[in-house]
C-alpha atoms as a PDB file:
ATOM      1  CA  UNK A   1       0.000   0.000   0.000  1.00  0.00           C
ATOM      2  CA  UNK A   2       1.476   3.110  -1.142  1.00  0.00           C
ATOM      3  CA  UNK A   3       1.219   6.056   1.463  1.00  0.00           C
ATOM      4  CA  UNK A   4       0.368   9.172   0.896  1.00  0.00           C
ATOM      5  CA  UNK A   5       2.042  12.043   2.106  1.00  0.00           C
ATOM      6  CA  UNK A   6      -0.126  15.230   2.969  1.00  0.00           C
ATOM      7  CA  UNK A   7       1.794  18.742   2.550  1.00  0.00           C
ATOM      8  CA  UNK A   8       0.978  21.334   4.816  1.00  0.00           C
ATOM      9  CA  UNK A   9      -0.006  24.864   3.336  1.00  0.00           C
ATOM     10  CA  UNK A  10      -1.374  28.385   4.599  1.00  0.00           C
ATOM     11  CA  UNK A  11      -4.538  29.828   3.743  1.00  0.00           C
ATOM     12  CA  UNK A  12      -2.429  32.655   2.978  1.00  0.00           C
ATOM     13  CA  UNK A  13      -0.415  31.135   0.241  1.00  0.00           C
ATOM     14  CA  UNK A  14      -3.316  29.396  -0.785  1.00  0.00           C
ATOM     15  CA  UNK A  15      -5.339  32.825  -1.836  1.00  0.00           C
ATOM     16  CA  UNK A  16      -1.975  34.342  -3.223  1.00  0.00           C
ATOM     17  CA  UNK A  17      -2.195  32.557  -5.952  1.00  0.00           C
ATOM     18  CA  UNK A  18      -5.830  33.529  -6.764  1.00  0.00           C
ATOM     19  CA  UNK A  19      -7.013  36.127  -9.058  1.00  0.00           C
ATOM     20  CA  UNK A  20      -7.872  39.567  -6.841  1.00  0.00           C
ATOM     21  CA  UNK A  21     -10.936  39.697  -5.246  1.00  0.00           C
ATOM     22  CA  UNK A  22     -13.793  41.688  -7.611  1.00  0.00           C
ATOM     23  CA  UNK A  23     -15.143  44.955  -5.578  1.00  0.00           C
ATOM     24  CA  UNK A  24     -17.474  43.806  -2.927  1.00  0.00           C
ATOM     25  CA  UNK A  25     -19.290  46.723  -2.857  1.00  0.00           C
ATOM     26  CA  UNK A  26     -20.308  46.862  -6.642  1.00  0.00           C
ATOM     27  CA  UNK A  27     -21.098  43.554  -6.354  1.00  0.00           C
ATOM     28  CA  UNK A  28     -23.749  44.130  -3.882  1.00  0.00           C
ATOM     29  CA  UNK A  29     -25.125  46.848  -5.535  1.00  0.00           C
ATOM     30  CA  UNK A  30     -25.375  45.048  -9.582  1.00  0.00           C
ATOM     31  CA  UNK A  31     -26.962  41.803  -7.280  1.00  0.00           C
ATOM     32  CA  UNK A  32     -29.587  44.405  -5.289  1.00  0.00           C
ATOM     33  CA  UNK A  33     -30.605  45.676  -8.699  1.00  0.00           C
ATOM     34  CA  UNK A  34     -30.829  41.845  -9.862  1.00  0.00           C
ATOM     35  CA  UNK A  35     -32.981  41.393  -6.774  1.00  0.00           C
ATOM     36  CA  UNK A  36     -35.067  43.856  -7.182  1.00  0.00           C
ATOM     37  CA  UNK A  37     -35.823  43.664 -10.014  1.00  0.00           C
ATOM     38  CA  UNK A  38     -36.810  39.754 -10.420  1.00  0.00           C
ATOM     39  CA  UNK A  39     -40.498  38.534  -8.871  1.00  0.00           C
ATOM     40  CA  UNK A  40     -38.719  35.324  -8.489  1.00  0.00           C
ATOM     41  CA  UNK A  41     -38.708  34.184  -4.525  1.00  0.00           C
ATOM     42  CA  UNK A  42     -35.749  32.753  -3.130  1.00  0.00           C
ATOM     43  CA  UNK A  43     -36.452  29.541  -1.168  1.00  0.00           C
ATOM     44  CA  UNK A  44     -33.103  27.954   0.793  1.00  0.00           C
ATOM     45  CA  UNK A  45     -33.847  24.347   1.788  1.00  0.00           C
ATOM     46  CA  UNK A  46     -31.692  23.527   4.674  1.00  0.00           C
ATOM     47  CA  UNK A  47     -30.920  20.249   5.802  1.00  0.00           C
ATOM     48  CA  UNK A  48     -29.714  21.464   8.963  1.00  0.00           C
ATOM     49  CA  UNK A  49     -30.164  23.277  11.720  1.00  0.00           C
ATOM     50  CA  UNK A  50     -26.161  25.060  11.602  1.00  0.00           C
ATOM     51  CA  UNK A  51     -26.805  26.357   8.582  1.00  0.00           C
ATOM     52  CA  UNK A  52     -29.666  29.292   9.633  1.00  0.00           C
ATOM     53  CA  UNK A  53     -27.473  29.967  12.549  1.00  0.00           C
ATOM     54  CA  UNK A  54     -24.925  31.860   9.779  1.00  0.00           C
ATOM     55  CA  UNK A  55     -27.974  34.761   8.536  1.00  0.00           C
ATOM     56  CA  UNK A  56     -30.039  36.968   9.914  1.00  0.00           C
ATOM     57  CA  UNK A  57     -33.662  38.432   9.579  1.00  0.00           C
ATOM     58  CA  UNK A  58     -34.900  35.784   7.170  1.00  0.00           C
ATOM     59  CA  UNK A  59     -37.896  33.788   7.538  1.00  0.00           C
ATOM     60  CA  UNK A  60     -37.495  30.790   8.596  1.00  0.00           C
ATOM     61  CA  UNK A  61     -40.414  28.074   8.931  1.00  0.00           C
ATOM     62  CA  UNK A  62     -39.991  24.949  10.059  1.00  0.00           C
ATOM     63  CA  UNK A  63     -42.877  23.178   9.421  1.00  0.00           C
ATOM     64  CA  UNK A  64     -44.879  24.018   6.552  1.00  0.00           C
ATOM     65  CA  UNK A  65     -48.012  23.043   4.067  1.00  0.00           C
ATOM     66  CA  UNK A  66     -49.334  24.159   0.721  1.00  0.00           C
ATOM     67  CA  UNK A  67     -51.475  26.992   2.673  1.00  0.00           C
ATOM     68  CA  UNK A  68     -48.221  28.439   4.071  1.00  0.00           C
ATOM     69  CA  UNK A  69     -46.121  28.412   1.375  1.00  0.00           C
ATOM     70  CA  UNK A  70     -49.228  30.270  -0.572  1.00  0.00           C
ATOM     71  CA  UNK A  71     -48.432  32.625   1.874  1.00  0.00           C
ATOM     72  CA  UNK A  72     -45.347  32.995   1.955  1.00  0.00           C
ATOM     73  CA  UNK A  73     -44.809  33.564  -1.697  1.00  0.00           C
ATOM     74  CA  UNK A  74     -47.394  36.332  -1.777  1.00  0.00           C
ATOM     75  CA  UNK A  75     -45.493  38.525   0.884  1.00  0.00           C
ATOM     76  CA  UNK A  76     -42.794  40.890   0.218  1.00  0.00           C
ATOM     77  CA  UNK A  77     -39.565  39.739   1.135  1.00  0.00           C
ATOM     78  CA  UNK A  78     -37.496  38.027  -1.652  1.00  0.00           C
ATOM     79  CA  UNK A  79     -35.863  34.677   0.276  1.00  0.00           C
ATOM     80  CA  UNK A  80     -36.942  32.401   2.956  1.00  0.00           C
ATOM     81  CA  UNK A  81     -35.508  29.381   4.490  1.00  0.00           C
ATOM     82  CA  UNK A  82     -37.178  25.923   4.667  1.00  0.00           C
ATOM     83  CA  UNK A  83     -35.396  23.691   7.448  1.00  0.00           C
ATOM     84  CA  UNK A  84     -36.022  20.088   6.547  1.00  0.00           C
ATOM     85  CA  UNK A  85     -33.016  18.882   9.088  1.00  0.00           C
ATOM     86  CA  UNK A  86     -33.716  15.969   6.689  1.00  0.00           C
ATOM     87  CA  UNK A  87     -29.215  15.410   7.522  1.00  0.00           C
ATOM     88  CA  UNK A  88     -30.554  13.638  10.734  1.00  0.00           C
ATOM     89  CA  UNK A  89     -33.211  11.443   8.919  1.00  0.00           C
ATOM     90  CA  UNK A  90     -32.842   7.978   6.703  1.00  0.00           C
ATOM     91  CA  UNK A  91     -32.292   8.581   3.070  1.00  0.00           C
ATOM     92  CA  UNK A  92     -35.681   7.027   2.070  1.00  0.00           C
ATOM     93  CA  UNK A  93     -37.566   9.945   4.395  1.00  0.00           C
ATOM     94  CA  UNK A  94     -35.151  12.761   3.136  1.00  0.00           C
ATOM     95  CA  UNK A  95     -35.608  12.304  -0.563  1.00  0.00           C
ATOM     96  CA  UNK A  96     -39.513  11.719   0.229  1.00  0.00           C
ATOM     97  CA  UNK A  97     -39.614  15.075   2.423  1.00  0.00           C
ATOM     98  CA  UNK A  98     -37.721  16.868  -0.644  1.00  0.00           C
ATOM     99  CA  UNK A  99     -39.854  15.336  -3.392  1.00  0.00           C
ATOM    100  CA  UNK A 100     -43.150  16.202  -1.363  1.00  0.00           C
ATOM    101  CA  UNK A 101     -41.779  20.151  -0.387  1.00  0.00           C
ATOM    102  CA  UNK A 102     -41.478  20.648  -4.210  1.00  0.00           C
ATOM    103  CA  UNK A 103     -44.705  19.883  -5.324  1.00  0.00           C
ATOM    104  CA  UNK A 104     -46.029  21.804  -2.211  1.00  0.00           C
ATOM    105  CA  UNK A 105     -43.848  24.433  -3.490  1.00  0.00           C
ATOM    106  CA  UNK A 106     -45.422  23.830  -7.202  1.00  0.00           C
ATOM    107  CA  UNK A 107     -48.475  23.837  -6.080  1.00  0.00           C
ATOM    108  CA  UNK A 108     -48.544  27.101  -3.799  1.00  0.00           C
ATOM    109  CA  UNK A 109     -46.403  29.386  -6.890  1.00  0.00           C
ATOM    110  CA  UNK A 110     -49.410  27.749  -9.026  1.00  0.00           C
ATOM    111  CA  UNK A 111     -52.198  29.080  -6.772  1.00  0.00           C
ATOM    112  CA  UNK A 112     -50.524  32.412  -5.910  1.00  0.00           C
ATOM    113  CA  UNK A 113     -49.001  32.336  -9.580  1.00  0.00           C
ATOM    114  CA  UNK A 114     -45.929  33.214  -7.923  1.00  0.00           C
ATOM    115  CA  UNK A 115     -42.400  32.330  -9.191  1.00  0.00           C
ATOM    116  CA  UNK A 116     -39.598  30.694  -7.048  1.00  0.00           C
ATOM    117  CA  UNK A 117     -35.967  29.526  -7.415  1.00  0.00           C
ATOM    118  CA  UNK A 118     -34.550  26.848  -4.829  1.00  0.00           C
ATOM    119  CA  UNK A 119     -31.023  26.823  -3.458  1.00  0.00           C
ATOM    120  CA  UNK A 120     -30.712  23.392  -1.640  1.00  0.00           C
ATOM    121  CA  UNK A 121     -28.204  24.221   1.168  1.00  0.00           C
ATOM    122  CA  UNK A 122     -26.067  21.384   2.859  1.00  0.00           C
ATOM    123  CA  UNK A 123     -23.028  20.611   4.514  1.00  0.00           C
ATOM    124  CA  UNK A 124     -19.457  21.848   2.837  1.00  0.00           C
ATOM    125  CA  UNK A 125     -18.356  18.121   3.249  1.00  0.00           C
ATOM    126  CA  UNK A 126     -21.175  16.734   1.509  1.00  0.00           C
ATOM    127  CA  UNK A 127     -22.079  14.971   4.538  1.00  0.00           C
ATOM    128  CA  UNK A 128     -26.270  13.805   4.669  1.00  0.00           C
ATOM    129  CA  UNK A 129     -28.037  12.704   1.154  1.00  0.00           C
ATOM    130  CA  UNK A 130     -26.362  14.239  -1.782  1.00  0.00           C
ATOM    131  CA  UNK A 131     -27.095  13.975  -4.299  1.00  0.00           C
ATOM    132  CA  UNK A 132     -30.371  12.004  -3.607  1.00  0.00           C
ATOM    133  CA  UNK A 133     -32.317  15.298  -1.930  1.00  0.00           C
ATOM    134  CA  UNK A 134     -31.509  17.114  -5.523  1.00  0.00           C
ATOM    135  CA  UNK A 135     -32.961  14.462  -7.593  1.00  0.00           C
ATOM    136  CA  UNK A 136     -35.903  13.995  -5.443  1.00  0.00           C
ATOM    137  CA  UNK A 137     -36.348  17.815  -6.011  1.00  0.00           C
ATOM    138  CA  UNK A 138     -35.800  17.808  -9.166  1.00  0.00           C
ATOM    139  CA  UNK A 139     -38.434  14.849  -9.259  1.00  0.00           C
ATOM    140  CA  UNK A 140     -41.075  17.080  -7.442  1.00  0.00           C
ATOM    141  CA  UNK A 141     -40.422  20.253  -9.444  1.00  0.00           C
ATOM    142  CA  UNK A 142     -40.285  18.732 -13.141  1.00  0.00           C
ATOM    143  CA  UNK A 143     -43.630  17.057 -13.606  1.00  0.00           C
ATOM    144  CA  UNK A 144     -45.648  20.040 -12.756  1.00  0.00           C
ATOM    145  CA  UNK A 145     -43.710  22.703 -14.269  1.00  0.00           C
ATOM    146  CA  UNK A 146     -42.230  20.713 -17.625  1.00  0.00           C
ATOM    147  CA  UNK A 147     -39.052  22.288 -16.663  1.00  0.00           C
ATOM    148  CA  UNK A 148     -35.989  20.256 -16.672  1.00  0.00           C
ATOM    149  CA  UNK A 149     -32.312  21.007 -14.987  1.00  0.00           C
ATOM    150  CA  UNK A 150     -29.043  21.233 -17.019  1.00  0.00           C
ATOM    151  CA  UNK A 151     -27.000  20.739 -13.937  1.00  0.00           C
ATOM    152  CA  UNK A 152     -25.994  21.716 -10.241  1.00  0.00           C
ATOM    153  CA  UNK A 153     -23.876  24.323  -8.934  1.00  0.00           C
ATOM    154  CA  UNK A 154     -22.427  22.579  -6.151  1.00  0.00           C
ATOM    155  CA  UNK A 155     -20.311  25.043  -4.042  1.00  0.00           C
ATOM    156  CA  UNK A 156     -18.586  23.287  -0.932  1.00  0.00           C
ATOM    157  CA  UNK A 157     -17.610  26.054   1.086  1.00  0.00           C
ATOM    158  CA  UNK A 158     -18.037  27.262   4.473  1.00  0.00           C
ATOM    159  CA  UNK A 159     -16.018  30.466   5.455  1.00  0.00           C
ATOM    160  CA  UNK A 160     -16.856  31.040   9.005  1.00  0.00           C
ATOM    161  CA  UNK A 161     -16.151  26.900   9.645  1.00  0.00           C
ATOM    162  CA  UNK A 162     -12.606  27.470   7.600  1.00  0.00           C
ATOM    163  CA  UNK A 163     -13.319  25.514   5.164  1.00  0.00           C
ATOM    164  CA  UNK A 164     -12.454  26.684   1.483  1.00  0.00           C
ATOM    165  CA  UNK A 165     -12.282  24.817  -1.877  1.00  0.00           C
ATOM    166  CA  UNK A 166      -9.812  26.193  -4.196  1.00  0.00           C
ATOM    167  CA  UNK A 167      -8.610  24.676  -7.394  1.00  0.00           C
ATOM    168  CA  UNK A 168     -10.997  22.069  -6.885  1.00  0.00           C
ATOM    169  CA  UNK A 169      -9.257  20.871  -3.528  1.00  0.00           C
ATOM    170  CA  UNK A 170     -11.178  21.137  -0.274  1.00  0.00           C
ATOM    171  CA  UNK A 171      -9.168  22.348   2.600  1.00  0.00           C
ATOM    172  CA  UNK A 172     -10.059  22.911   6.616  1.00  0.00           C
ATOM    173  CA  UNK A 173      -8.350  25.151   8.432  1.00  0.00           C
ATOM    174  CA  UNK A 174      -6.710  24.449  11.149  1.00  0.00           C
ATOM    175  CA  UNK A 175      -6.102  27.121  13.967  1.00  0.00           C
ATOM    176  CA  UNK A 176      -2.343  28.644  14.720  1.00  0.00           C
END
């Protein structure tokens, strides 16, 4: 067995190597005027309870129906988080809780005719059901809506955890 020899190396000279950062700030603003400008909600399905912990004044429901999401698509606010904490259930129950909170989700943008993106949050290690919780989405979204998906933008990061993928490696820091 051959063994493999891990190489230590700083965050530091990790991001030296990178491209500069773009400007923050003009980011924000061209992705307010995005925002603004779309009626599309923003619905976060979270696996897990850590991951609401890292925003702030969002809603966030925890148990939910048709009726509420009809609700909550009609209000204002652009985003809201789903918490399925489906990370701490059997596979079979996750990727049936997914399925089922699409087509609730179908149904509701149907009978508010309301549109909605999802952004399936997890954990930076992939830990829980992917990719089965994306297909099961994707198998509760595509029926109703005839819409199919050309892919997933997996990003497996988690800044205030220090962990960072760069040049498709994923690295944990480790304090100093």
């Amino acid at each position: 067995m051959k063994e493999s020899i891990v190489q230590m190396v700083t965050l530091t000279e990790l991001l030296a190597n990178l491209p500069p950062e773009p400007d923050e700030a003009s980011l924000f603003v061209e992705i307010q005027r995005e925002v603004a400008g779309s009626k599309r909600k923003l619905v976060v399905i979270d696996d897990d309870p850590t991951g609401t912990q890292t925003v702030h004044d969002v809603e966030l429901l925890t148990t939910w129906n048709t009726e509420t999401l009809a609700e909550v698509l009609q209000e204002e606010r652009q985003l809201f988080y789903l918490l399925t904490n489906s990370r701490s259930m059997p596979k079979s129950d996750a990727v049936r809780l997914n399925q089922e909170t699409a087509q609730q989700l179908v149904a509701a943008s149907q009978a508010t005719h309301s549109d909605f993106v999802i952004a399936s949050r997890s954990d930076s290690t992939l830990r829980g059901h992917y990719p089965a919780e994306i297909f099961a989405l994707e198998r509760g979204l595509t029926p109703s809506t005839g819409n199919h998906f050309d892919g997933h933008l997996v990003v497996p990061a988690f800044f205030e955890g220090g962990r960072y993928t760069i040049n498709d490696i994923h690295y944990v820091a480790t304090p100093t």
